[in-house]
Protein backbone atom coordinates (compact mmCIF):
# COMPACT_ATOMS: atom_id res chain seq x y z
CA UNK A 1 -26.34 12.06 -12.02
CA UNK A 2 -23.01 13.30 -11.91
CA UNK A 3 -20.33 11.77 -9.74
CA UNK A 4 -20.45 14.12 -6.78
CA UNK A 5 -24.40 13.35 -6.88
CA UNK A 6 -25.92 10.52 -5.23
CA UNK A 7 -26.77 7.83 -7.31
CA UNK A 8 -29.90 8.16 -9.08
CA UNK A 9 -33.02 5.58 -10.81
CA UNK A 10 -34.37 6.27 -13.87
CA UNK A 11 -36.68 4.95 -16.17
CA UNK A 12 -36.10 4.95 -20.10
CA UNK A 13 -40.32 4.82 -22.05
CA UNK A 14 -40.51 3.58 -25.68
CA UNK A 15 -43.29 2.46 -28.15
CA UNK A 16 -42.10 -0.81 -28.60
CA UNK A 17 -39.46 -3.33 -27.64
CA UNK A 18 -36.81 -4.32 -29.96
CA UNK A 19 -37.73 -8.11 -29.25
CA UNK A 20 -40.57 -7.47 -31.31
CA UNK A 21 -39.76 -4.18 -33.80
CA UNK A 22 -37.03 -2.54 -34.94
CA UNK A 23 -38.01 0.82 -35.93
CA UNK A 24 -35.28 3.22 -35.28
CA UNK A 25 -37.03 5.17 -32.07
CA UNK A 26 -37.52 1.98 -30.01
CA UNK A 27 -33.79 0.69 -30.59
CA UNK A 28 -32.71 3.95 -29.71
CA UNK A 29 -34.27 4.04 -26.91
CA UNK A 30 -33.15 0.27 -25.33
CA UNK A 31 -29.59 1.21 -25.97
CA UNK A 32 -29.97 4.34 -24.16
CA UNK A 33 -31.46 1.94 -21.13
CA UNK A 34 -28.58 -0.69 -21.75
CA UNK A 35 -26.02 2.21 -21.14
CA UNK A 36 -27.36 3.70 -18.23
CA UNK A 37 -28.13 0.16 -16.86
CA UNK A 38 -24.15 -0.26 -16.46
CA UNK A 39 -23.34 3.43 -15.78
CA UNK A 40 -21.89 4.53 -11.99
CA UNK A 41 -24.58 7.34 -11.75
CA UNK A 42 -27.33 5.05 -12.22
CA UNK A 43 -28.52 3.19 -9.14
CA UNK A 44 -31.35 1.34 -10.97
CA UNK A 45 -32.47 1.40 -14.82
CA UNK A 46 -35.94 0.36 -15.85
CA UNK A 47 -37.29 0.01 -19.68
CA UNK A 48 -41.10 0.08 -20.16
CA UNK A 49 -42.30 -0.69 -23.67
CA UNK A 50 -45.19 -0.63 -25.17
CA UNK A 51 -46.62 -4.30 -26.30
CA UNK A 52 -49.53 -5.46 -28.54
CA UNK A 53 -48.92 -8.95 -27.02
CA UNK A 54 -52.81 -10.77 -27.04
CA UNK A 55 -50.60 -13.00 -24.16
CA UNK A 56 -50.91 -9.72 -22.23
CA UNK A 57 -54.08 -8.49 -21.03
CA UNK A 58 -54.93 -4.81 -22.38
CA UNK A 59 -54.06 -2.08 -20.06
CA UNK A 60 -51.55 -4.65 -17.53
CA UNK A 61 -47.74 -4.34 -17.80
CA UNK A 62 -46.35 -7.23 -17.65
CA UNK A 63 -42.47 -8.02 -16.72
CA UNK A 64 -40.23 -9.07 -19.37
CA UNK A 65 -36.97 -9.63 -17.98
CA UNK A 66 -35.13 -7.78 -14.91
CA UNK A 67 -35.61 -4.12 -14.98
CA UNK A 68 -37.70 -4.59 -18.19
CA UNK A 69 -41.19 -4.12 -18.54
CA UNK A 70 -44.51 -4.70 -21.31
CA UNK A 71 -47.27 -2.61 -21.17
CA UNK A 72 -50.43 -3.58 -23.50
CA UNK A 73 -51.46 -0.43 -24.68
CA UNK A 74 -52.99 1.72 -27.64
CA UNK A 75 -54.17 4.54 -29.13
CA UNK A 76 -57.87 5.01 -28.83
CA UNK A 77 -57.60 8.46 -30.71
CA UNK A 78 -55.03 9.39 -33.30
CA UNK A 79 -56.22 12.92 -33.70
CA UNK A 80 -55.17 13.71 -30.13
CA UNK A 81 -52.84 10.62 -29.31
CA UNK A 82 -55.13 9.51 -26.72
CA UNK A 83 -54.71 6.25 -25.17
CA UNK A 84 -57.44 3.73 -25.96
CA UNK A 85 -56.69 2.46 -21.99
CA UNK A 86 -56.87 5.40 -20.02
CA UNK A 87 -57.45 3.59 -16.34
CA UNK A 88 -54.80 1.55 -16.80
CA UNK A 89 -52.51 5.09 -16.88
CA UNK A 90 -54.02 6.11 -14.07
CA UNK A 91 -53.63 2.44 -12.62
CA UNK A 92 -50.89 0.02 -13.96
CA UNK A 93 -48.66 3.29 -14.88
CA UNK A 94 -48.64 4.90 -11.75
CA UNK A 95 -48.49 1.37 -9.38
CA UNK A 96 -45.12 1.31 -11.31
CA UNK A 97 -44.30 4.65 -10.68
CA UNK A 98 -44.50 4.64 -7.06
CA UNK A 99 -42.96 0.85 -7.34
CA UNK A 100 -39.89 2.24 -8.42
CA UNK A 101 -39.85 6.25 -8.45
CA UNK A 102 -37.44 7.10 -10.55
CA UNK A 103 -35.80 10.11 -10.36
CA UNK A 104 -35.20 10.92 -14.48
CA UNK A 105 -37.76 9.13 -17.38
CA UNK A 106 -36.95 9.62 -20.59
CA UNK A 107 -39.79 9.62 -22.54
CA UNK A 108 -38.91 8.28 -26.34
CA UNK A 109 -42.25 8.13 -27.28
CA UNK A 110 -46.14 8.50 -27.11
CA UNK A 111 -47.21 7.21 -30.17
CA UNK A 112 -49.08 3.71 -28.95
CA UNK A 113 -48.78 4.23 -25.38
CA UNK A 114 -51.22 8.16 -25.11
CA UNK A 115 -50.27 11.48 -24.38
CA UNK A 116 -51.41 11.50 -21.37
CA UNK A 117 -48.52 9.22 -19.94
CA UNK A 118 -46.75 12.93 -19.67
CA UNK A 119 -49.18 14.34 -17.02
CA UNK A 120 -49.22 11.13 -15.10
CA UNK A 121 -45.74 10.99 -14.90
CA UNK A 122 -45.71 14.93 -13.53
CA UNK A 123 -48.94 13.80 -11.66
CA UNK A 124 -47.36 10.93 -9.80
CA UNK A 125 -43.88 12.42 -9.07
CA UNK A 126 -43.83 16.10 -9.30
CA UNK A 127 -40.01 16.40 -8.46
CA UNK A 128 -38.84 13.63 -11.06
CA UNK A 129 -36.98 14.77 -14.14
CA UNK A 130 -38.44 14.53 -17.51
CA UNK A 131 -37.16 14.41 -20.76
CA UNK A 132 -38.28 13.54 -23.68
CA UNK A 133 -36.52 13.19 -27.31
CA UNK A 134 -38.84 13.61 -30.69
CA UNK A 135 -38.33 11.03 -33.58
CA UNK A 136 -40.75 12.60 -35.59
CA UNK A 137 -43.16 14.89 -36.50
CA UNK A 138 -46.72 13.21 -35.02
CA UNK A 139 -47.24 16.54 -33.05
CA UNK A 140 -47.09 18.87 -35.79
CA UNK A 141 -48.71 16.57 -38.95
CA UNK A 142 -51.91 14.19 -38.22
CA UNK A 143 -50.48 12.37 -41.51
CA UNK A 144 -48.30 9.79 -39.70
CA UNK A 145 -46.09 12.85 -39.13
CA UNK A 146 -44.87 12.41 -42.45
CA UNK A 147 -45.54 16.18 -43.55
CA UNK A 148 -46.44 15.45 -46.96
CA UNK A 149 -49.83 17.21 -48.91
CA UNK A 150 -52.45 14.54 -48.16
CA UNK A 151 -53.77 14.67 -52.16
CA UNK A 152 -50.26 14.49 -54.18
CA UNK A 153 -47.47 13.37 -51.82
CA UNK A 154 -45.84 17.39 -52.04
CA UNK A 155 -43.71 18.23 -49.10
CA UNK A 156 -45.03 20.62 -46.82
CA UNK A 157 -42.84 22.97 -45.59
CA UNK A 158 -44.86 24.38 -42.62
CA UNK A 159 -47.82 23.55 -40.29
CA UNK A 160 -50.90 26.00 -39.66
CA UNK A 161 -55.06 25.47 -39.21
CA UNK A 162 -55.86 26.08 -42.38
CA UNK A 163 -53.66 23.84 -44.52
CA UNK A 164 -54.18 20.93 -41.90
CA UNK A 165 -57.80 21.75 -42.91
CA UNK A 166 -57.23 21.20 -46.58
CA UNK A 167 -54.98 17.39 -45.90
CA UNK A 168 -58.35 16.55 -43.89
CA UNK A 169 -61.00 18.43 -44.70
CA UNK A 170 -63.67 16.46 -42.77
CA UNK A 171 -61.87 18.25 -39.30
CA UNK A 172 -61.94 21.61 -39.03
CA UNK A 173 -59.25 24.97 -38.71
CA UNK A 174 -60.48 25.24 -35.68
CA UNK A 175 -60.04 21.39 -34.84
CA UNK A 176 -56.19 21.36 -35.63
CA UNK A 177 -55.93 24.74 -33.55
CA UNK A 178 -57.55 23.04 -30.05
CA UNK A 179 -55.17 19.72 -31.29
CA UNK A 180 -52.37 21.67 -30.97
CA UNK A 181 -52.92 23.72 -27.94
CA UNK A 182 -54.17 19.87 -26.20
CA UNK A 183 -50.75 18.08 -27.34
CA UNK A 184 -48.55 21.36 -26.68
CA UNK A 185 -50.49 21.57 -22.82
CA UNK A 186 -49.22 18.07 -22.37
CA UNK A 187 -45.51 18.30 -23.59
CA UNK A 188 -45.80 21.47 -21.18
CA UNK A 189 -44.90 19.01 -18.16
CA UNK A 190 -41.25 18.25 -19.96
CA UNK A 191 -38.16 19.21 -18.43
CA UNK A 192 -36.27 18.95 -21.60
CA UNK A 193 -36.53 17.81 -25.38
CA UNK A 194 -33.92 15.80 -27.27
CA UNK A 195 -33.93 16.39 -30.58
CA UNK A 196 -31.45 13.65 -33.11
CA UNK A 197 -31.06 16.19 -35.71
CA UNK A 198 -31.32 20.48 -36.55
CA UNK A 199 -33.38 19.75 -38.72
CA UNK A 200 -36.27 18.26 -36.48
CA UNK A 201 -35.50 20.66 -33.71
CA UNK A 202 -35.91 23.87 -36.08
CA UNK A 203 -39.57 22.09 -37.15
CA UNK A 204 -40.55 22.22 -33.60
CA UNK A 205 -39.67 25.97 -32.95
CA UNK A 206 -41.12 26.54 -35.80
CA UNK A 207 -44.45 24.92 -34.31
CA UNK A 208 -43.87 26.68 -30.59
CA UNK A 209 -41.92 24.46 -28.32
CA UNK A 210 -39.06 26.80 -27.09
CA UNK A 211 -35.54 26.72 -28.77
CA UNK A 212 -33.79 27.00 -25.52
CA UNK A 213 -35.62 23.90 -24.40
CA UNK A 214 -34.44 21.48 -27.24
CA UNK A 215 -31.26 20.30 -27.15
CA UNK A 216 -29.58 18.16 -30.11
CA UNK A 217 -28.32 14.61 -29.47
CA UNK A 218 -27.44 12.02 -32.15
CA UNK A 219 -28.24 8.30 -31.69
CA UNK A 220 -25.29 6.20 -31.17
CA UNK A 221 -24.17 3.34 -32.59
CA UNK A 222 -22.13 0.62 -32.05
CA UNK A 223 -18.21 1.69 -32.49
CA UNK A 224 -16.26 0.24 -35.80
CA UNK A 225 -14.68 -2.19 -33.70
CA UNK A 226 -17.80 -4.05 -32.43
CA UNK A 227 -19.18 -4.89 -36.09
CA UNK A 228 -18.80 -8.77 -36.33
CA UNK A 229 -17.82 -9.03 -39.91
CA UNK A 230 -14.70 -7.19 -41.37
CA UNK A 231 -15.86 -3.95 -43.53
CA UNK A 232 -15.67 -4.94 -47.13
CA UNK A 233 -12.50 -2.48 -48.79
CA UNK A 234 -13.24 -0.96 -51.87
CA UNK A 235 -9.99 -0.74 -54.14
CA UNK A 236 -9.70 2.36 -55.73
CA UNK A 237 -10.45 1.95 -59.53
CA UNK A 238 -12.59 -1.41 -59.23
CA UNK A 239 -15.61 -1.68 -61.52
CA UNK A 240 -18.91 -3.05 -60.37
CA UNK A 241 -20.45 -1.06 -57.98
CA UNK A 242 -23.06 -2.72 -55.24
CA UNK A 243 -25.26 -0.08 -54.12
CA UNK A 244 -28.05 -1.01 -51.11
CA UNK A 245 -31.48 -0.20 -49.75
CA UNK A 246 -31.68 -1.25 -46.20
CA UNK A 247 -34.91 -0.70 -43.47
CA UNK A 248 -38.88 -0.34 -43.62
CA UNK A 249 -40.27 -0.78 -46.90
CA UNK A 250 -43.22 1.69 -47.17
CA UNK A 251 -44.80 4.11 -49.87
CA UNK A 252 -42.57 6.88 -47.80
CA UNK A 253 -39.29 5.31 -47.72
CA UNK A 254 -38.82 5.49 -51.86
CA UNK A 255 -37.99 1.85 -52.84
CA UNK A 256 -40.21 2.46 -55.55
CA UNK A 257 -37.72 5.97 -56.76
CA UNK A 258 -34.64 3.50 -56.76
CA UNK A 259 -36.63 1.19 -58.74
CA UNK A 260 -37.96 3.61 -61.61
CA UNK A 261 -33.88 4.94 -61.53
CA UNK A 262 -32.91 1.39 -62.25
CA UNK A 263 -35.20 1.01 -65.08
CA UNK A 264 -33.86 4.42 -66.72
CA UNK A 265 -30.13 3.11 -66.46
CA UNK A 266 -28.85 2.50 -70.07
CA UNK A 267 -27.23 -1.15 -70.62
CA UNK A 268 -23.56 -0.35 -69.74
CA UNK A 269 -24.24 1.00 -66.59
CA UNK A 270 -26.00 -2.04 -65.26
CA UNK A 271 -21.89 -4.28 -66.32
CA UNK A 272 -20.91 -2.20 -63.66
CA UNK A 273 -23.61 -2.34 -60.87
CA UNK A 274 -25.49 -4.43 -58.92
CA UNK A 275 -28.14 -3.46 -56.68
CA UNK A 276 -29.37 -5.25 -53.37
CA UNK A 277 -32.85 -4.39 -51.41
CA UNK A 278 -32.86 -5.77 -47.91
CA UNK A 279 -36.36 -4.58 -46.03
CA UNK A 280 -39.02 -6.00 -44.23
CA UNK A 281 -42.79 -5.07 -44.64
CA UNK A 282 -43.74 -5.07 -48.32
CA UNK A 283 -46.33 -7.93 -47.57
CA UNK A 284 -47.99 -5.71 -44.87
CA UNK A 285 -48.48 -2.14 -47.57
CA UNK A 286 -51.56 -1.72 -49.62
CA UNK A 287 -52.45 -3.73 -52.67
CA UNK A 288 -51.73 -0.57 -54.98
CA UNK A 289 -47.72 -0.16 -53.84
CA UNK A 290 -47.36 -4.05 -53.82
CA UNK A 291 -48.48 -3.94 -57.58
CA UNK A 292 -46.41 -0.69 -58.46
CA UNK A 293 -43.35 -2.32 -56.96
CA UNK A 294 -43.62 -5.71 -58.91
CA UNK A 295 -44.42 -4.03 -62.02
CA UNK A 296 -40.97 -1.69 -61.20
CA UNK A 297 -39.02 -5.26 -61.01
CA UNK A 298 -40.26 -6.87 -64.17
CA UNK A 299 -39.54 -3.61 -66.04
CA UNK A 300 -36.07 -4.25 -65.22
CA UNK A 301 -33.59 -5.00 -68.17
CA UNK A 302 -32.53 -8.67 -68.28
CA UNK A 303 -28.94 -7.57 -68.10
CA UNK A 304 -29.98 -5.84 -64.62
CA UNK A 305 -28.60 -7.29 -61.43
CA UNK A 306 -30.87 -6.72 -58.76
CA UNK A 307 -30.44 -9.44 -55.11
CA UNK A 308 -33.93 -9.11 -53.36
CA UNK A 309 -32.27 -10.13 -49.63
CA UNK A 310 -35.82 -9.37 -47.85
CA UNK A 311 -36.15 -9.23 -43.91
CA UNK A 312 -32.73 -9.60 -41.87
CA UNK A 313 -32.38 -9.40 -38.00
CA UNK A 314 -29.97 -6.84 -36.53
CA UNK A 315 -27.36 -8.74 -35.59
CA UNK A 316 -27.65 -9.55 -40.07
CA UNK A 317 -27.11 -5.89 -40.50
CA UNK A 318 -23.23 -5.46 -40.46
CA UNK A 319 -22.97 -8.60 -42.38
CA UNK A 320 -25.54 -7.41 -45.15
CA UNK A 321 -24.05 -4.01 -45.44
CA UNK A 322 -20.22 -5.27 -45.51
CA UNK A 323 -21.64 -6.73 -48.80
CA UNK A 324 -22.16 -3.37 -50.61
CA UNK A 325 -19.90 -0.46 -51.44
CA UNK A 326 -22.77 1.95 -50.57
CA UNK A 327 -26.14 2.90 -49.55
CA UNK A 328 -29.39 4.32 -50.91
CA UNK A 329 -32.21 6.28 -49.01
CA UNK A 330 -34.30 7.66 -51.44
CA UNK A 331 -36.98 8.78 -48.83
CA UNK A 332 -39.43 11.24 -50.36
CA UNK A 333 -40.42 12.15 -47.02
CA UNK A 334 -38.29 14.83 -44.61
CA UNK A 335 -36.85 12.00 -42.31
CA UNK A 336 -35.61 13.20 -39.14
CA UNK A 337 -32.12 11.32 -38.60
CA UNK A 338 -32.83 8.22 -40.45
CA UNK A 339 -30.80 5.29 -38.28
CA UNK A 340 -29.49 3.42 -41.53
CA UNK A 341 -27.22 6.66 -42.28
CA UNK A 342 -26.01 6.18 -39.10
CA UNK A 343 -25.75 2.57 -39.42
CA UNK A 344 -24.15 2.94 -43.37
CA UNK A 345 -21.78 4.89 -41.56
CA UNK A 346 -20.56 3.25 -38.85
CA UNK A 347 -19.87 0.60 -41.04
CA UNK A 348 -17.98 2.53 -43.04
CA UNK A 349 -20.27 3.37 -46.12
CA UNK A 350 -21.09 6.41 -48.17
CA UNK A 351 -25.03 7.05 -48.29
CA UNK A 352 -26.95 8.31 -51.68
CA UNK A 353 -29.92 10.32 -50.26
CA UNK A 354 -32.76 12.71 -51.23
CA UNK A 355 -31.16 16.11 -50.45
CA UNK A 356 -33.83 17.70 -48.25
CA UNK A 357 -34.47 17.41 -44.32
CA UNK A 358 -32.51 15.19 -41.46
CA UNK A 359 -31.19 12.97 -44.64
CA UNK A 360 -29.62 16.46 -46.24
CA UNK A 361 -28.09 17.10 -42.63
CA UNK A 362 -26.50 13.67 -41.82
CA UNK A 363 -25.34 13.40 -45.24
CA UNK A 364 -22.39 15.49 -46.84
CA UNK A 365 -23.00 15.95 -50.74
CA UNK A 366 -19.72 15.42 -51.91
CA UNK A 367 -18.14 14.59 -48.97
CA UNK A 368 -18.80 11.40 -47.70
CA UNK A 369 -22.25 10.71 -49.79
CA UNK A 370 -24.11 11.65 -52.59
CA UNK A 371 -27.84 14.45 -53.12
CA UNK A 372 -30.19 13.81 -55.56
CA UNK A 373 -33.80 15.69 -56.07
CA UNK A 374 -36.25 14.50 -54.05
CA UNK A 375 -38.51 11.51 -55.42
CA UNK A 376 -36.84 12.12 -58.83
CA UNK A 377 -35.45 8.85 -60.83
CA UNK A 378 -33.63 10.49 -62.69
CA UNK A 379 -31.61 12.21 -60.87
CA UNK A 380 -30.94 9.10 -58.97
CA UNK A 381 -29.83 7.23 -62.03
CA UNK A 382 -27.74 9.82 -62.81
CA UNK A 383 -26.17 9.55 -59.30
CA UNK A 384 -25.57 5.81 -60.05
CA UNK A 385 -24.35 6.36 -63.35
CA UNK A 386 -21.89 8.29 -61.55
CA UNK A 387 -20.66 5.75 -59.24
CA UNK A 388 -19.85 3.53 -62.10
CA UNK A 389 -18.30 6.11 -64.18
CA UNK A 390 -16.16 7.47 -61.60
CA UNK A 391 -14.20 4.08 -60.04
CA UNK A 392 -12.49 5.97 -57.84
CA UNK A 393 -16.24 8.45 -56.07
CA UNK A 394 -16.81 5.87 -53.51
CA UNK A 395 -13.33 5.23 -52.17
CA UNK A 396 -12.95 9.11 -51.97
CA UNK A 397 -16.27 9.40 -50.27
CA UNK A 398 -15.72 6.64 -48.05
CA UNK A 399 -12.66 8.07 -46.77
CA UNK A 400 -14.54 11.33 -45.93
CA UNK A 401 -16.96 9.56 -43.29
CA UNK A 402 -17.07 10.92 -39.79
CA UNK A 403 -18.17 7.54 -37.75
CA UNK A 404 -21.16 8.92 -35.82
CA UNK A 405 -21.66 8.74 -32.08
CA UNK A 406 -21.59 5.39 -30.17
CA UNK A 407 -24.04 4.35 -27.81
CA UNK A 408 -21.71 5.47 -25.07
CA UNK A 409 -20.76 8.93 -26.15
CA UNK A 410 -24.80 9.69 -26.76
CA UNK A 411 -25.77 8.24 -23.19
CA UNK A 412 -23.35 10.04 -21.51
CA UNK A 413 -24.72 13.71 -23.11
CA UNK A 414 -28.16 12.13 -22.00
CA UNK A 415 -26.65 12.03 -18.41
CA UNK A 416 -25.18 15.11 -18.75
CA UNK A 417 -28.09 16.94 -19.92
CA UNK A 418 -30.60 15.42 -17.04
CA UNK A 419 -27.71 16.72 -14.49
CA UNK A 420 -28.12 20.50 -16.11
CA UNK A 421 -32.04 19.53 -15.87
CA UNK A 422 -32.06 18.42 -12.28
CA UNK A 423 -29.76 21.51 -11.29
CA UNK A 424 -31.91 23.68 -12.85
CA UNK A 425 -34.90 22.19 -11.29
CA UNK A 426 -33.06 22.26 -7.56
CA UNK A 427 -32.13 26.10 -8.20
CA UNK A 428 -35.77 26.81 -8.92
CA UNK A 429 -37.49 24.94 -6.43
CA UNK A 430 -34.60 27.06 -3.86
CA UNK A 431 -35.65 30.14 -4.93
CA UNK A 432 -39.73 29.34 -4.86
CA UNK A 433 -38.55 28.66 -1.50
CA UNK A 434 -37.48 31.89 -0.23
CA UNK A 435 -40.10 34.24 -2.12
């Protein structure tokens, strides 16, 4: 893909459009295609997505708009990731395949679409270039890849048979061994992995994919100058604080820690805060975290000042965020490289975070953010506490924020590691030559 290369086509895979989600893997994913859509390398860029659209019949991909592309598919077997339409792989899939031929996929995701996409694509063109960059942990946890014990919520700090036996004891060691070897056999087609943070990559050595085949790329963002609405300036020594929770409210993502911390904040702290929860989703978890959450909010002081701003569209995000000084992820979960720290950043705002996994790595205690223990109020009200005791915290923090990546500087590694791919690739298939 490099300039003395000939041009090349490639094809960017993700689990969903950002039309119709915005989870953090998918919109990675489309601005990765957006870049390489306008890059010299790139003769042609295609973006298949996967679509639960009942307009679409299951197993057809469907065109959505030039170079972009539905496919109605599922999972018939979440044990395995096994699609629940496997002709339509062996049909729709590889029509497109031979439609286009790309010469580099990146593969952003399974989850939805089946495993087995990864063969097909090897199947169909044996000399393409794959690579494919982990969000999360699906491979190594069957609980949503969230690595937490299945009976209390504990983290779990390693994979093996026999505890995946105890999270589901109705399968067997010996069933989590054979999953393994079935989903490691199929990421053995890959070229290359992209990993956003350390942190995930060291969890997938750790399970057996090959250090030297895992390289680290951050998702990019859009550059400070492209967010519409001016960043809001914090003066140093002003007194109310406005601290906000921004993304996918779930049991996992710790709406309900922030919550239980603002209930445990003592009178004068709340004359000097105000907290704002903008997240989409609530409606959709079970009964039991609906009820915990509303019975979090009416436990709330009266002198509390708490904006519920619900759903918001992307292009709401820099507007939302420019409205508070900081932002809060109190995931009790690992995260990999959560996109609203990216997001917090690039507009310009210090993140308060659980202090373990990709939110421990993207975050700077001290620096330009704040730790606090895991899943314990407490500590987070003692973090906001902080914020409004110390007038002058955020300013410093705020000033120690390194804007991450933009969408340009993380396509271009993305080119420049499929060129070390495809050289590699050439070299071998040189040297298989002359044996």
């Amino acid at each position: 893909m490099g300039a003395r290369e000939s041009r090349v086509r490639v094809l960017v895979v993700a689990n969903a459009h950002p039309d119709h989600s915005v989870g953090g893997a998918e919109i990675a994913a489309y601005n990765l295609f957006q870049f390489l859509a306008a890059a010299p390398a790139v003769e042609a860029a295609m973006f298949l997505a996967r679509t639960a659209l009942k307009s679409i019949a299951p197993g057809s991909i469907s065109a959505r708009r030039p170079g972009e592309f539905l496919w109605r598919q599922d999972i018939g077997d979440w044990f395995t990731f096994s699609s629940a339409y496997p002709r339509a792989i062996s049909d729709q899939l590889r029509t497109l395949l031979f439609r286009h031929r790309p010469d580099v996929i990146f593969v952003h995701h399974y989850l939805h679409l089946g495993i087995e996409i990864l063969r097909e694509f090897r199947r169909t063109l044996p000399d393409c270039t794959i690579i494919m960059t982990l969000h999360e942990f699906g491979a190594i946890c069957n609980r949503q890849g969230q690595m937490l014990k299945a009976d209390s919520n504990r983290l779990c700090f390693s994979e093996s048979p026999e505890d995946c036996h105890l999270c589901f004891p109705e399968r067997s060691a010996e069933d989590f061994w054979l999953r393994r070897l079935y989903i490691q056999k199929h990421l053995g087609v890959v070229d290359s992995f992209v990993a956003p943070s350390h942190f995930l990559r060291e969890r997938y050595v750790a399970w057996g994919l090959a250090p030297e085949r895992i390289d680290v790329i951050e998702n990019g963002q859009p550059g400070r100058d492209a967010l519409a609405p001016p960043r809001r300036s914090r003066s140093r020594g002003e007194r109310t604080v406005t601290v906000g929770f921004f993304g996918q409210i779930n049991p996992y993502k710790g709406l309900d820690v922030l919550l239980a911390a603002a209930t445990a904040l003592d009178a004068a702290v709340w004359r000097g805060l105000v907290l704002e929860v903008h997240g989409a989703n609530l409606d959709e978890q079970s009964s039991s975290f609906r009820v915990r959450i509303d019975a979090l909010r009416e436990r709330l002081p009266e002198t509390a000042r708490l904006h519920w701003g619900g759903p918001y569209e992307r292009t709401e995000l820099a507007g939302r965020m420019a409205r508070v000084d900081c932002v809060v992820v109190p995931s009790i979960w690992w995260e990999n490289s959560p996109m609203v720290i990216q997001e917090a950043f690039a507009c310009g705002k210090p993140v308060i975070c659980s202090g373990i996994g990709g939110m421990a790595e993207k975050v700077r205690d001290g620096i330009d953010g704040l730790h606090f223990e895991v899943g314990n109020p407490l500590a987070l009200a003692e973090r906001l506490t902080q914020l409004v005791a110390e007038p002058d915290l955020l300013s410093r923090l705020a000033e120690g924020i390194i804007a991450p990546p933009t969408y340009a500087e993380s396509g271009a590694a993305y080119i420049a590691l499929a060129d070390r791919v495809a050289q590699v690739r050439r070299t071998a298939t040189t040297i298989a030559a002359l044996v």
